[in-house]
PDB file of N, CA and C in Angstrom:
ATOM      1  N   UNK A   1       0.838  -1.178   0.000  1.00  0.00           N
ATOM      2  CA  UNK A   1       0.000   0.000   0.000  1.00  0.00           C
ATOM      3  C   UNK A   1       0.882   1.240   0.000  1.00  0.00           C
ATOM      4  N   UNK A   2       0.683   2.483  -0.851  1.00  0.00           N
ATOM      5  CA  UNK A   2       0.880   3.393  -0.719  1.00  0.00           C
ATOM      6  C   UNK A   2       0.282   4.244   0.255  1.00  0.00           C
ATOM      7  N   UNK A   3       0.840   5.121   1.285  1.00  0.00           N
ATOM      8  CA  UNK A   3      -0.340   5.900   1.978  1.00  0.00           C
ATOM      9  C   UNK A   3       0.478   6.948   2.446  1.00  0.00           C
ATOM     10  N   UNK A   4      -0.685   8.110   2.492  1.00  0.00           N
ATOM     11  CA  UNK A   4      -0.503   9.321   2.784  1.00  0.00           C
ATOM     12  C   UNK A   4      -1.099   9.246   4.363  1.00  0.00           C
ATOM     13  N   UNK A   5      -0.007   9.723   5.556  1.00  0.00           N
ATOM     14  CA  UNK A   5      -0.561  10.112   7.042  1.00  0.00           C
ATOM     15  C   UNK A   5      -1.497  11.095   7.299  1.00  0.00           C
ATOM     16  N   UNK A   6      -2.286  11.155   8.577  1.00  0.00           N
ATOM     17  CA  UNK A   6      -2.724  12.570   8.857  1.00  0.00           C
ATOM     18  C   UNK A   6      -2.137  13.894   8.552  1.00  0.00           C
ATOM     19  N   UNK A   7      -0.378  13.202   9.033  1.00  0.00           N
ATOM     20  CA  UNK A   7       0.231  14.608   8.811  1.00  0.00           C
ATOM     21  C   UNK A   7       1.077  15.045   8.336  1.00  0.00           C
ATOM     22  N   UNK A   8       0.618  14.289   6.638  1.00  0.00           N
ATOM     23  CA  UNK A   8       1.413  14.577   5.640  1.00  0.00           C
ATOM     24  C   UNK A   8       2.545  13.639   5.355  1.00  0.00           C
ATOM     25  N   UNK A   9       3.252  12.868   6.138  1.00  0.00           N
ATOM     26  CA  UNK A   9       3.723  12.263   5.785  1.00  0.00           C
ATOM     27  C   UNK A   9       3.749  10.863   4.722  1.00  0.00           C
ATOM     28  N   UNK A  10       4.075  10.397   3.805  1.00  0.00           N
ATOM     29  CA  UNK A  10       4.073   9.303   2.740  1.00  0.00           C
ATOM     30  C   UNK A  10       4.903   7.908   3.347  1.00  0.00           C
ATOM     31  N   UNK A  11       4.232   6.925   2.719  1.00  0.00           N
ATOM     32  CA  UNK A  11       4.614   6.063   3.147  1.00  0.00           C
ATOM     33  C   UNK A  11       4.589   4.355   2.717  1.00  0.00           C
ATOM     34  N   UNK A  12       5.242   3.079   2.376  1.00  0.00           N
ATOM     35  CA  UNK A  12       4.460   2.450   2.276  1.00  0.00           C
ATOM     36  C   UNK A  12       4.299   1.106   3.006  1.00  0.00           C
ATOM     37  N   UNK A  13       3.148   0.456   3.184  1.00  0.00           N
ATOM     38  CA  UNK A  13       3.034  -0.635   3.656  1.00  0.00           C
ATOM     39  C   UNK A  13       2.800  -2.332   2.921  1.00  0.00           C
ATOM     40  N   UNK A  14       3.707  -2.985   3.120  1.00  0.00           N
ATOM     41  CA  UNK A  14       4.086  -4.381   2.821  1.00  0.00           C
ATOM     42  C   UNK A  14       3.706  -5.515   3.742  1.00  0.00           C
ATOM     43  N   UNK A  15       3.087  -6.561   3.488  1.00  0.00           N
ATOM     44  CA  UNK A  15       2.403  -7.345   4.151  1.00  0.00           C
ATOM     45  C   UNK A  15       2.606  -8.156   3.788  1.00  0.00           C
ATOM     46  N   UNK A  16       2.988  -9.693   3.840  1.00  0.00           N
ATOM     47  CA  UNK A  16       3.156 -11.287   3.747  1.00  0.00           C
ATOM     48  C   UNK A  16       3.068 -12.181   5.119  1.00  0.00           C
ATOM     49  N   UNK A  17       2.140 -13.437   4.644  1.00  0.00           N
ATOM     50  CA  UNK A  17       2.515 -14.033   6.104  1.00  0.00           C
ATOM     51  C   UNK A  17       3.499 -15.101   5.170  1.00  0.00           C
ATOM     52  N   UNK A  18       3.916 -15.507   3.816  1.00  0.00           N
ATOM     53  CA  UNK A  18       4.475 -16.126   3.599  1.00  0.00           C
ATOM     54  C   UNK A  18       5.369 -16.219   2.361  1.00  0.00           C
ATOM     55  N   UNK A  19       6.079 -15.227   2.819  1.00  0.00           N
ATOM     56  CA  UNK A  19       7.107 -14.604   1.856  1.00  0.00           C
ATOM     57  C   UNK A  19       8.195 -15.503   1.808  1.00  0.00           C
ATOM     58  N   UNK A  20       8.834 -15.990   0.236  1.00  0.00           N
ATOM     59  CA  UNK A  20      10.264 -17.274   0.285  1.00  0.00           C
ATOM     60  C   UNK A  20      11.190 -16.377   0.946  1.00  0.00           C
ATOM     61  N   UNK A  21      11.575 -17.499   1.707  1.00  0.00           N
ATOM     62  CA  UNK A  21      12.684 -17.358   3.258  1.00  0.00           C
ATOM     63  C   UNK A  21      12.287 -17.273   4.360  1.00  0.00           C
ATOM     64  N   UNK A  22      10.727 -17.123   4.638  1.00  0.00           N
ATOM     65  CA  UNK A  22      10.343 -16.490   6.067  1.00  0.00           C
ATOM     66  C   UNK A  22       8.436 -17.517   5.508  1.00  0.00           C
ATOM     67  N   UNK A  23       8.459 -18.065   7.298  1.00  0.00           N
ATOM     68  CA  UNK A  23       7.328 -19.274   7.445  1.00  0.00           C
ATOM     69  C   UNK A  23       6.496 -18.622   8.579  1.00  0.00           C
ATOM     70  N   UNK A  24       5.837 -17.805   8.277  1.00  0.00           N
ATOM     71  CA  UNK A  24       5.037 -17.400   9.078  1.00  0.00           C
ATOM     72  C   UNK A  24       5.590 -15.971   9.840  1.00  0.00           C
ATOM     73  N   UNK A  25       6.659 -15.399   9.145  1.00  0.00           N
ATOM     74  CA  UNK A  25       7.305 -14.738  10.320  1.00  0.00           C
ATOM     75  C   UNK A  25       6.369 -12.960  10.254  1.00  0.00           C
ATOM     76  N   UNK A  26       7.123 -12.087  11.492  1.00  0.00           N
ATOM     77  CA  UNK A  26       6.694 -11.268  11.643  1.00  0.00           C
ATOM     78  C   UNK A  26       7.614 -10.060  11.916  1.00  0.00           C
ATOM     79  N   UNK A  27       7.744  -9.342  11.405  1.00  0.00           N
ATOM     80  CA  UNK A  27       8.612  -8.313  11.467  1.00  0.00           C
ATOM     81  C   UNK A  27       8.023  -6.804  11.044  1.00  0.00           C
ATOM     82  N   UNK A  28       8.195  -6.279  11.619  1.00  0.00           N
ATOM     83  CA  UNK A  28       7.907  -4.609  11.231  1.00  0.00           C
ATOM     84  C   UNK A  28       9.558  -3.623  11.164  1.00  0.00           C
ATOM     85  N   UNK A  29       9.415  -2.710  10.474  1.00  0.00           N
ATOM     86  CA  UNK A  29      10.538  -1.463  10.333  1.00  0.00           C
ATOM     87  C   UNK A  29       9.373  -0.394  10.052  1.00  0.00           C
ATOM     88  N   UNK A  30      10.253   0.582  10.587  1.00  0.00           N
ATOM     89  CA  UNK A  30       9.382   1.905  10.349  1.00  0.00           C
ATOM     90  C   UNK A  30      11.146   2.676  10.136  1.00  0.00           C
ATOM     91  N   UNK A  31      10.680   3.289   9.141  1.00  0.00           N
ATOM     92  CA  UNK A  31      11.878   4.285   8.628  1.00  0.00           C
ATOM     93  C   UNK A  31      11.605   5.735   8.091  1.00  0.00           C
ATOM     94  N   UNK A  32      11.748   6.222   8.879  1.00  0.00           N
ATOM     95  CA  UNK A  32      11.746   8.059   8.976  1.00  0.00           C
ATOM     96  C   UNK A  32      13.461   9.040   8.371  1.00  0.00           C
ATOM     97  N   UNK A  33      13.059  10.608   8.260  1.00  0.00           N
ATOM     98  CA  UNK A  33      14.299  11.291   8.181  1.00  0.00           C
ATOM     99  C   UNK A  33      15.159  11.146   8.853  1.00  0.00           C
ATOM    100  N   UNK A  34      14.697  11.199  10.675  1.00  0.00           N
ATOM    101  CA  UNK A  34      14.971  11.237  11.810  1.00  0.00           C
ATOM    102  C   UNK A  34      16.025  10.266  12.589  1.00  0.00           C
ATOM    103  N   UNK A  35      15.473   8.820  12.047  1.00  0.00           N
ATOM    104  CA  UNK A  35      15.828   7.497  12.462  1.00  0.00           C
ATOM    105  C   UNK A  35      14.984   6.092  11.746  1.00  0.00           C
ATOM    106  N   UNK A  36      15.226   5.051  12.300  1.00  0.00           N
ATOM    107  CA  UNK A  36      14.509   4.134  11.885  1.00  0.00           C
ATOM    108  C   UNK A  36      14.197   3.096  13.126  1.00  0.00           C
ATOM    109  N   UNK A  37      13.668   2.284  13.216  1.00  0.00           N
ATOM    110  CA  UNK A  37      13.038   1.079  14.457  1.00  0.00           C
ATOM    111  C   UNK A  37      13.022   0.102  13.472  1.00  0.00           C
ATOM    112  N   UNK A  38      13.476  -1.209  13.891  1.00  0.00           N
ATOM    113  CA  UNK A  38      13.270  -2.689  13.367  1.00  0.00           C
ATOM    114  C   UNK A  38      13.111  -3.690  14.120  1.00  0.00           C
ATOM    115  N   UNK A  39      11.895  -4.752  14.556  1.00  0.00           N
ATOM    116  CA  UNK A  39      11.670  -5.791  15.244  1.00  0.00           C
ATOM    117  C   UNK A  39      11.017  -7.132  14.455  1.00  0.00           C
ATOM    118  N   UNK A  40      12.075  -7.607  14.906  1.00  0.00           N
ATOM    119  CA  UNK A  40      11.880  -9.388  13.968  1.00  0.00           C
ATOM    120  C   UNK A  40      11.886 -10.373  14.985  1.00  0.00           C
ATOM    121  N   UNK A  41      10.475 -10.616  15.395  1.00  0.00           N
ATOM    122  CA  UNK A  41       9.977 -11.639  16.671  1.00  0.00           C
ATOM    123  C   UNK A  41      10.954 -13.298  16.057  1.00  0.00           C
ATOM    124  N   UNK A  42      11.141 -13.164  14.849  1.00  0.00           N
ATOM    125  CA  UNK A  42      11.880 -14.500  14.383  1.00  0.00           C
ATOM    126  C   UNK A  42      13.266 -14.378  15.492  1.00  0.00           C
ATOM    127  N   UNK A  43      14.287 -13.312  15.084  1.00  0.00           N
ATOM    128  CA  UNK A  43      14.960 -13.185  15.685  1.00  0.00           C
ATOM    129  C   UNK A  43      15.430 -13.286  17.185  1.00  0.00           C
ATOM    130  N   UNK A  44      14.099 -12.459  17.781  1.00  0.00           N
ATOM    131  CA  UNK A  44      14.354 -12.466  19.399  1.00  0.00           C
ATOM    132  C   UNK A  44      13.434 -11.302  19.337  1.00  0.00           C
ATOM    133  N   UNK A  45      12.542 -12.173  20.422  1.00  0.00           N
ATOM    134  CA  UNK A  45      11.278 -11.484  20.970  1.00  0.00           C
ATOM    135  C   UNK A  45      11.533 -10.310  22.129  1.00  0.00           C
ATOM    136  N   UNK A  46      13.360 -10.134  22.128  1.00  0.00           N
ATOM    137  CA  UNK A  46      13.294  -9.104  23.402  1.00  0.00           C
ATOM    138  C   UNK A  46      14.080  -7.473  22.802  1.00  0.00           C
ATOM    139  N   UNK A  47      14.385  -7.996  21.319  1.00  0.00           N
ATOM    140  CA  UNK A  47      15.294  -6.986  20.799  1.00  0.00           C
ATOM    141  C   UNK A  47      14.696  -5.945  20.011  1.00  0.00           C
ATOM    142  N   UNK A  48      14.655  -4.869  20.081  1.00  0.00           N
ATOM    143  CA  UNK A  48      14.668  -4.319  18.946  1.00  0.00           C
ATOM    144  C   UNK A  48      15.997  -3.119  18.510  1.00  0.00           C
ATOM    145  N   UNK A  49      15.639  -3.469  17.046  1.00  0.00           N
ATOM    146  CA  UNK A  49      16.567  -2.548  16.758  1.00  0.00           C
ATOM    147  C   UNK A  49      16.540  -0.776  16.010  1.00  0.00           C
ATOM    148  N   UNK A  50      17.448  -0.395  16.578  1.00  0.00           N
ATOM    149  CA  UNK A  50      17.223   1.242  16.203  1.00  0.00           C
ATOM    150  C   UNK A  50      18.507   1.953  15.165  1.00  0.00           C
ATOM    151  N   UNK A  51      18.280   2.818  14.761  1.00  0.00           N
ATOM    152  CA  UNK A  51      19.356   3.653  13.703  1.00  0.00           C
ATOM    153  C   UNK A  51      18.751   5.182  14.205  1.00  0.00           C
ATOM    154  N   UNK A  52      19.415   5.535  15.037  1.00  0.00           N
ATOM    155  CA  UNK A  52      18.857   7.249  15.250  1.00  0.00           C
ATOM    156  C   UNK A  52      20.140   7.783  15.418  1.00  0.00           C
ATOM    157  N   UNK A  53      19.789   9.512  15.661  1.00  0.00           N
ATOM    158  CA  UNK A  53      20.555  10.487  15.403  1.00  0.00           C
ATOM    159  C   UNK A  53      22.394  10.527  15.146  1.00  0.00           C
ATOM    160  N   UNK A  54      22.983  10.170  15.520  1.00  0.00           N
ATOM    161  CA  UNK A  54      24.224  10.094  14.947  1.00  0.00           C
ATOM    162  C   UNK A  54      24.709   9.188  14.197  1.00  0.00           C
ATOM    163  N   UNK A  55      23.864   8.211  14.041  1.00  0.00           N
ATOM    164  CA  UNK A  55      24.076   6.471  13.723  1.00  0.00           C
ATOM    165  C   UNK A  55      23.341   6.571  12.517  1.00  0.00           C
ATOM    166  N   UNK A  56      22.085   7.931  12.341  1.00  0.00           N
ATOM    167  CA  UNK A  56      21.727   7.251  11.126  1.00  0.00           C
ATOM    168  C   UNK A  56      22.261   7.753   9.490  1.00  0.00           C
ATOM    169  N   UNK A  57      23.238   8.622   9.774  1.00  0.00           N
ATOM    170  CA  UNK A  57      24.036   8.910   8.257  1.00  0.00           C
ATOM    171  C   UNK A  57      24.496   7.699   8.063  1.00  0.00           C
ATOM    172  N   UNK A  58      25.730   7.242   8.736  1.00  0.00           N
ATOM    173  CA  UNK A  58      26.520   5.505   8.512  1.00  0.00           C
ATOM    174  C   UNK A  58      25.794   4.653   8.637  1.00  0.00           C
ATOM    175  N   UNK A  59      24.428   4.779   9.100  1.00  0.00           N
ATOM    176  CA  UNK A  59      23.392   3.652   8.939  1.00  0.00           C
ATOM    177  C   UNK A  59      23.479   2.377   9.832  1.00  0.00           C
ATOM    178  N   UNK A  60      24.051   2.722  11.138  1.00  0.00           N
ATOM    179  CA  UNK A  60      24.741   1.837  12.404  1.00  0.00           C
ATOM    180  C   UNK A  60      23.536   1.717  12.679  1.00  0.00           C
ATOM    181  N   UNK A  61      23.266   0.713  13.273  1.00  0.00           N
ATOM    182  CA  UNK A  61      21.954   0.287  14.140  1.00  0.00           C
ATOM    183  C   UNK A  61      23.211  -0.539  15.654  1.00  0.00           C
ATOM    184  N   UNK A  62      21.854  -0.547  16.638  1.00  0.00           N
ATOM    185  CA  UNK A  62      22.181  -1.303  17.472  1.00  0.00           C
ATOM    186  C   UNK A  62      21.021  -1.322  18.029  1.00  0.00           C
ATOM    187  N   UNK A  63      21.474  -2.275  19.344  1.00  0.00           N
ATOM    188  CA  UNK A  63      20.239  -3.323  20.320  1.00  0.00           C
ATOM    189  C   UNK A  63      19.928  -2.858  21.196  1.00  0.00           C
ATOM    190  N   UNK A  64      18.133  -2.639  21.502  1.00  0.00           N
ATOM    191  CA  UNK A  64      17.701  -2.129  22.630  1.00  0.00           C
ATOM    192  C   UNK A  64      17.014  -3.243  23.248  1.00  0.00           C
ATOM    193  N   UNK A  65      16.737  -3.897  24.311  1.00  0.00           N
ATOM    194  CA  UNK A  65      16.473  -4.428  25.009  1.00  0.00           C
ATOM    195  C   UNK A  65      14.714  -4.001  25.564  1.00  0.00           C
ATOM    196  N   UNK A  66      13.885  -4.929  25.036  1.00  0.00           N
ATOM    197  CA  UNK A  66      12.499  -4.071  24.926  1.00  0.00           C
ATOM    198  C   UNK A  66      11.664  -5.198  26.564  1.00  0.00           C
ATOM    199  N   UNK A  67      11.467  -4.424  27.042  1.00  0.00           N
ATOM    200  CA  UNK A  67      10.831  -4.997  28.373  1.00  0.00           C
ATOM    201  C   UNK A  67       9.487  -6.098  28.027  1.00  0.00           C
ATOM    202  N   UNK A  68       9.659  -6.971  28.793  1.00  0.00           N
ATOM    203  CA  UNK A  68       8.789  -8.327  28.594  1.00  0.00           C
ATOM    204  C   UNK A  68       7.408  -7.963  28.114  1.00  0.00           C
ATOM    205  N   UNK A  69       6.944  -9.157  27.051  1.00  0.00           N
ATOM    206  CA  UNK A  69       5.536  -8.612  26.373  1.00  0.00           C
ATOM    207  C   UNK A  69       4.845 -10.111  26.822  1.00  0.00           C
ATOM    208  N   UNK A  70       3.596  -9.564  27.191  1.00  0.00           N
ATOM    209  CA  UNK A  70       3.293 -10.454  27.331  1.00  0.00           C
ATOM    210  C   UNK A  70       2.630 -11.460  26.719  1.00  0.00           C
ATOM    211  N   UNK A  71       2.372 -13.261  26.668  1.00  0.00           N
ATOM    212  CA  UNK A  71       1.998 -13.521  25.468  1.00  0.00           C
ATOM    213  C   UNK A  71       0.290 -12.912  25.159  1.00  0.00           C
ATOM    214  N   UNK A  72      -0.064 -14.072  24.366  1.00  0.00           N
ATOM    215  CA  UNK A  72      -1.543 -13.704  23.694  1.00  0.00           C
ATOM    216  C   UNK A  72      -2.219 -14.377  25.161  1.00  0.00           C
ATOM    217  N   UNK A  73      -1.669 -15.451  25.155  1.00  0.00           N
ATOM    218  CA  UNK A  73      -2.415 -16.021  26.176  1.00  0.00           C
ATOM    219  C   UNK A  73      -2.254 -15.367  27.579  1.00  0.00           C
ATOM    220  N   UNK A  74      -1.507 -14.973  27.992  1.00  0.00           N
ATOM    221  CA  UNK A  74      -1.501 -13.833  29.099  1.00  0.00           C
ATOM    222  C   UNK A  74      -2.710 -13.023  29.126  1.00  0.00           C
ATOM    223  N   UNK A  75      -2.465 -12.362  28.048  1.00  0.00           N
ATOM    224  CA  UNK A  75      -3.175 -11.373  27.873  1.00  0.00           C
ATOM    225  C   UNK A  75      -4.577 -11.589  27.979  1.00  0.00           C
ATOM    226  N   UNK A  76      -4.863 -12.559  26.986  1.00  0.00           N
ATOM    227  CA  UNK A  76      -6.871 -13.272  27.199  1.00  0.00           C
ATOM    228  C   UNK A  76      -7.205 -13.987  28.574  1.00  0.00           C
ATOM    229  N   UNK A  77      -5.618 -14.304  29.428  1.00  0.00           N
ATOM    230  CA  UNK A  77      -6.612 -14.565  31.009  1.00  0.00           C
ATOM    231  C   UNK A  77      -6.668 -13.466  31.549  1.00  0.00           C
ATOM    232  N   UNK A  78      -5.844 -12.490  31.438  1.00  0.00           N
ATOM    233  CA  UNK A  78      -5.825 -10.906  32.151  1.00  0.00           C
ATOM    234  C   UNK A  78      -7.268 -10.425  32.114  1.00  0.00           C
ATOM    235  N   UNK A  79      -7.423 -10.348  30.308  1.00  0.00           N
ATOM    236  CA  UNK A  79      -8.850  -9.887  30.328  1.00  0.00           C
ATOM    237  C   UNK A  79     -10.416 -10.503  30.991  1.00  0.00           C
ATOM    238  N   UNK A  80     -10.143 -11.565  31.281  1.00  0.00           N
ATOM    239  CA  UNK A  80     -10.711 -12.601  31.947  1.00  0.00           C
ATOM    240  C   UNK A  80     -11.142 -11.979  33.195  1.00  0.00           C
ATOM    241  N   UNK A  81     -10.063 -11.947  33.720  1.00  0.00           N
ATOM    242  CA  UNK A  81      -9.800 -11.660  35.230  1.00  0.00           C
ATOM    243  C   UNK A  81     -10.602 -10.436  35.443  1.00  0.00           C
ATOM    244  N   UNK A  82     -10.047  -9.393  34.561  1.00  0.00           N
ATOM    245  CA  UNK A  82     -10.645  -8.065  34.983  1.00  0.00           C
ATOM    246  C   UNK A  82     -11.608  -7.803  34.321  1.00  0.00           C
ATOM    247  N   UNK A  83     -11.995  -8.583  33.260  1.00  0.00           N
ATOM    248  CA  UNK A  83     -13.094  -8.191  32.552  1.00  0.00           C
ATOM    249  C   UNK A  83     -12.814  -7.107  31.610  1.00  0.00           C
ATOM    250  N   UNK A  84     -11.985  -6.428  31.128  1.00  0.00           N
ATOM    251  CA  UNK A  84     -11.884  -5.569  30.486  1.00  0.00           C
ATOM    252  C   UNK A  84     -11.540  -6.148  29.186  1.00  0.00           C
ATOM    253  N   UNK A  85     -11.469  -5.849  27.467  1.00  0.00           N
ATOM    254  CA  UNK A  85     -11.044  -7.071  26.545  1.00  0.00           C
ATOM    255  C   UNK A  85      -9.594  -6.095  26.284  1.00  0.00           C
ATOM    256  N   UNK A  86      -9.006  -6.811  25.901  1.00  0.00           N
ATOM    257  CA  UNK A  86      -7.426  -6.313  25.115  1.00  0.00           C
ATOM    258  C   UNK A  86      -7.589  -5.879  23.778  1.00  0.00           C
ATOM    259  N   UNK A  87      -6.476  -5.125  23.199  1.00  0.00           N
ATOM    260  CA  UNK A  87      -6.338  -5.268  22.039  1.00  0.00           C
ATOM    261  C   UNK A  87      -5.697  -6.461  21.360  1.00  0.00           C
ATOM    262  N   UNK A  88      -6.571  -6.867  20.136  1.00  0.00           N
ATOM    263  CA  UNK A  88      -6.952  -6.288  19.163  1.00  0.00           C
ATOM    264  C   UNK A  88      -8.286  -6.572  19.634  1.00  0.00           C
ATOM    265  N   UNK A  89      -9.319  -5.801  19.449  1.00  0.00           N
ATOM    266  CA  UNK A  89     -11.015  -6.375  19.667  1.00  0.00           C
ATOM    267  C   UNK A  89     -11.859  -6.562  18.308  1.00  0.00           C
ATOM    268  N   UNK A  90     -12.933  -6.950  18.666  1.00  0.00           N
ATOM    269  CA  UNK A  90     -13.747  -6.791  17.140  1.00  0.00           C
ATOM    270  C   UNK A  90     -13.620  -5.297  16.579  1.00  0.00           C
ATOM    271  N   UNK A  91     -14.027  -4.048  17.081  1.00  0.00           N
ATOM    272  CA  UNK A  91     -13.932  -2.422  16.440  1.00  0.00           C
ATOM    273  C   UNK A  91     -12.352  -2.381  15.476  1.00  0.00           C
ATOM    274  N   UNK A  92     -11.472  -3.122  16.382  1.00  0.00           N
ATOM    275  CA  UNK A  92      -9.694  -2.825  15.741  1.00  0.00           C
ATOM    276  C   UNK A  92     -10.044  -3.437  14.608  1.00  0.00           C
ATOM    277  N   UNK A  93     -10.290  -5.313  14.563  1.00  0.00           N
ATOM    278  CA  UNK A  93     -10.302  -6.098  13.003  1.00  0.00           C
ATOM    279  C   UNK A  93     -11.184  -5.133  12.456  1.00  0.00           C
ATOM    280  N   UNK A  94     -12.894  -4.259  12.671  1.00  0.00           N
ATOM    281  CA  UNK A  94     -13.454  -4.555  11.605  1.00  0.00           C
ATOM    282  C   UNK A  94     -12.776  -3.263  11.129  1.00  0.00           C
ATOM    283  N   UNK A  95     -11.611  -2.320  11.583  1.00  0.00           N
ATOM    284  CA  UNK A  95     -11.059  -1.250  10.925  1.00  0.00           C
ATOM    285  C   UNK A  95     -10.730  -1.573  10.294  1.00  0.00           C
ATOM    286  N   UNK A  96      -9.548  -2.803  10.797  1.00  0.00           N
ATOM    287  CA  UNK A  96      -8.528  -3.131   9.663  1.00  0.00           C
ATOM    288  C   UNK A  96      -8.918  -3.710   8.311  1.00  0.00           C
ATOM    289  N   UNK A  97     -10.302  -4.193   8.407  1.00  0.00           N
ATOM    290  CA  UNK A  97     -10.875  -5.030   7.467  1.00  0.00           C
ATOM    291  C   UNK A  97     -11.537  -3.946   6.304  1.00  0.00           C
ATOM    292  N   UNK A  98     -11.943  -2.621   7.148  1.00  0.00           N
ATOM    293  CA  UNK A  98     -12.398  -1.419   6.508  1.00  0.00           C
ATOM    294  C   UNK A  98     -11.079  -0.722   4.851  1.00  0.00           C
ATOM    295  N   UNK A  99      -9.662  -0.894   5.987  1.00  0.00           N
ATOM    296  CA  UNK A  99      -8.930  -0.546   5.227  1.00  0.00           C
ATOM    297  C   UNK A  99      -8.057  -1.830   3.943  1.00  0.00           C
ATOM    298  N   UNK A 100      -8.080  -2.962   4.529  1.00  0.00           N
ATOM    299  CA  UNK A 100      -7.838  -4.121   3.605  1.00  0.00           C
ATOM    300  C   UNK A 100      -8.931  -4.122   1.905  1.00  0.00           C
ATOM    301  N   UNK A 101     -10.212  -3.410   2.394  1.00  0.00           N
ATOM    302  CA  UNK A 101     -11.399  -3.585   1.586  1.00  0.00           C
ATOM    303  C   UNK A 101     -10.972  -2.765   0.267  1.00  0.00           C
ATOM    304  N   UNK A 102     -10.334  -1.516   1.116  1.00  0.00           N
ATOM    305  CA  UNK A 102     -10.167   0.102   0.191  1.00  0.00           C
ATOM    306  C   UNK A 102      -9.053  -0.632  -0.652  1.00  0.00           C
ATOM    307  N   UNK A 103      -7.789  -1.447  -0.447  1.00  0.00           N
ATOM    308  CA  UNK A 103      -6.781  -1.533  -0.899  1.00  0.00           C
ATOM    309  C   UNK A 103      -7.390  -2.007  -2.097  1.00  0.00           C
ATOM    310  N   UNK A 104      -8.414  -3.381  -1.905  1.00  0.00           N
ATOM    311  CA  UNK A 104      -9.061  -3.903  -3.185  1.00  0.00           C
ATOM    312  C   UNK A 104      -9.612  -2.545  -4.486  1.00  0.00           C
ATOM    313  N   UNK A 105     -10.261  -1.941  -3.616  1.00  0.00           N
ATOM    314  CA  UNK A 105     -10.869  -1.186  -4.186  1.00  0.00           C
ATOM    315  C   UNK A 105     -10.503  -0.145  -4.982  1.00  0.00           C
ATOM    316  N   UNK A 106      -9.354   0.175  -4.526  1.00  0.00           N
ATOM    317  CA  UNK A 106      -7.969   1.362  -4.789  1.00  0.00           C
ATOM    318  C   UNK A 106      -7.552   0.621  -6.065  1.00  0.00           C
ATOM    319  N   UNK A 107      -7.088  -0.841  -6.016  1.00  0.00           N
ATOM    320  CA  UNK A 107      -6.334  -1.581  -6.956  1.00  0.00           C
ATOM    321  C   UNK A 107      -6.861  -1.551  -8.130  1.00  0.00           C
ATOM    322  N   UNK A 108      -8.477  -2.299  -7.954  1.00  0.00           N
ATOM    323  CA  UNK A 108      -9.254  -2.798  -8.809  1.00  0.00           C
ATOM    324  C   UNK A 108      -9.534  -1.254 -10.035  1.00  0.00           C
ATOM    325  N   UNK A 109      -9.874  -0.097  -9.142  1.00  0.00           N
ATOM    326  CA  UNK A 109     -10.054   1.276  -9.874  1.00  0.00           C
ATOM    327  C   UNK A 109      -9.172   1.695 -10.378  1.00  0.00           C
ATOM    328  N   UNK A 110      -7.764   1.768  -9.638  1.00  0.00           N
ATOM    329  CA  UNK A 110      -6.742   2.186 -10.254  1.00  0.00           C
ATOM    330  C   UNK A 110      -6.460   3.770  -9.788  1.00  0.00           C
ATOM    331  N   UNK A 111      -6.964   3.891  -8.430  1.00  0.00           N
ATOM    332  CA  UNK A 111      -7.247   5.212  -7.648  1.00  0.00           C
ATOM    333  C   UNK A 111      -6.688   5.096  -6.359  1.00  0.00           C
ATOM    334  N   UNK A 112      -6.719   6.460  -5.593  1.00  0.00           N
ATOM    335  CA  UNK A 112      -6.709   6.779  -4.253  1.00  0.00           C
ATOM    336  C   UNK A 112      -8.056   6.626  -3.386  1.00  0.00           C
ATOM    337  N   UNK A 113      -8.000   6.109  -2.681  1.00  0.00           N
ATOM    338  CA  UNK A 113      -9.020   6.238  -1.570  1.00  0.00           C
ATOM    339  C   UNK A 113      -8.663   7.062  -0.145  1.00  0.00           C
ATOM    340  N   UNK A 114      -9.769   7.554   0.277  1.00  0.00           N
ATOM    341  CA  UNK A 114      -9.702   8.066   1.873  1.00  0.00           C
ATOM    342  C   UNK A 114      -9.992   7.365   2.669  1.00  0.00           C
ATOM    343  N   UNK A 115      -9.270   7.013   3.822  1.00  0.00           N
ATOM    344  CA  UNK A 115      -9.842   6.177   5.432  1.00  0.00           C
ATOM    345  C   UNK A 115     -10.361   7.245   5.996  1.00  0.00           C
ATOM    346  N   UNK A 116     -11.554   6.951   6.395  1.00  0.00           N
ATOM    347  CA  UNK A 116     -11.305   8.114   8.037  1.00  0.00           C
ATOM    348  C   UNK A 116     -10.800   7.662   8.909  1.00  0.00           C
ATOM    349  N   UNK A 117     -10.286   8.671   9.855  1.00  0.00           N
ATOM    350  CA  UNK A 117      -9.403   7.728  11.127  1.00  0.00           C
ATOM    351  C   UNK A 117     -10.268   7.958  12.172  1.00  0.00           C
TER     352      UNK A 117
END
């Protein structure tokens, strides 16, 4: 996906659950002027990695140490317990499903679409 932010910023988004070399895996990067963030749960579920301000002309990254997450299943007895639900809930999927729809729709036309947020 191509996409334009609230605030102006451009951007794009890439999605596979089963891309050759990688079986299910999960990884995100976000890359800005500023710096960049990279986390690859394949790798190690405690690392992530960063490229900011002096590091990111030479393009050095190194390891931050990201405080314990808890699993899925944690999380669905938590909500249990307190009754409150976690994210992701039904409102989050049927967004995401809102914006998966537009991508079709974007493709199929050969256009831009608007989300509201």
């Amino acid at each position: 996906m191509r996409v334009r932010f609230a605030n102006g910023a451009m951007g794009t988004i890439q999605a596979t659950r089963w891309a050759t070399g990688h079986h299910n895996s999960l990884t995100l990067s976000v890359h800005g002027d500023k710096g960049a963030i990279r986390v690859d749960l394949d790798a190690s579920k405690d690392d992530v990695q960063v490229c900011l301000n002096d590091d990111v002309h030479p393009a050095r990254w190194s390891t931050v140490k990201a405080p314990p997450t808890p699993s899925i299943y944690q999380r669905f007895i938590e909500s249990i317990r307190t009754g409150e639900n976690d994210q992701p809930d039904f409102a989050r999927g049927a967004a995401i499903q809102t914006v998966l729809d537009a991508c079709f729709v974007s493709s199929l036309e050969d256009r831009s679409l608007a989300i509201a947020s």
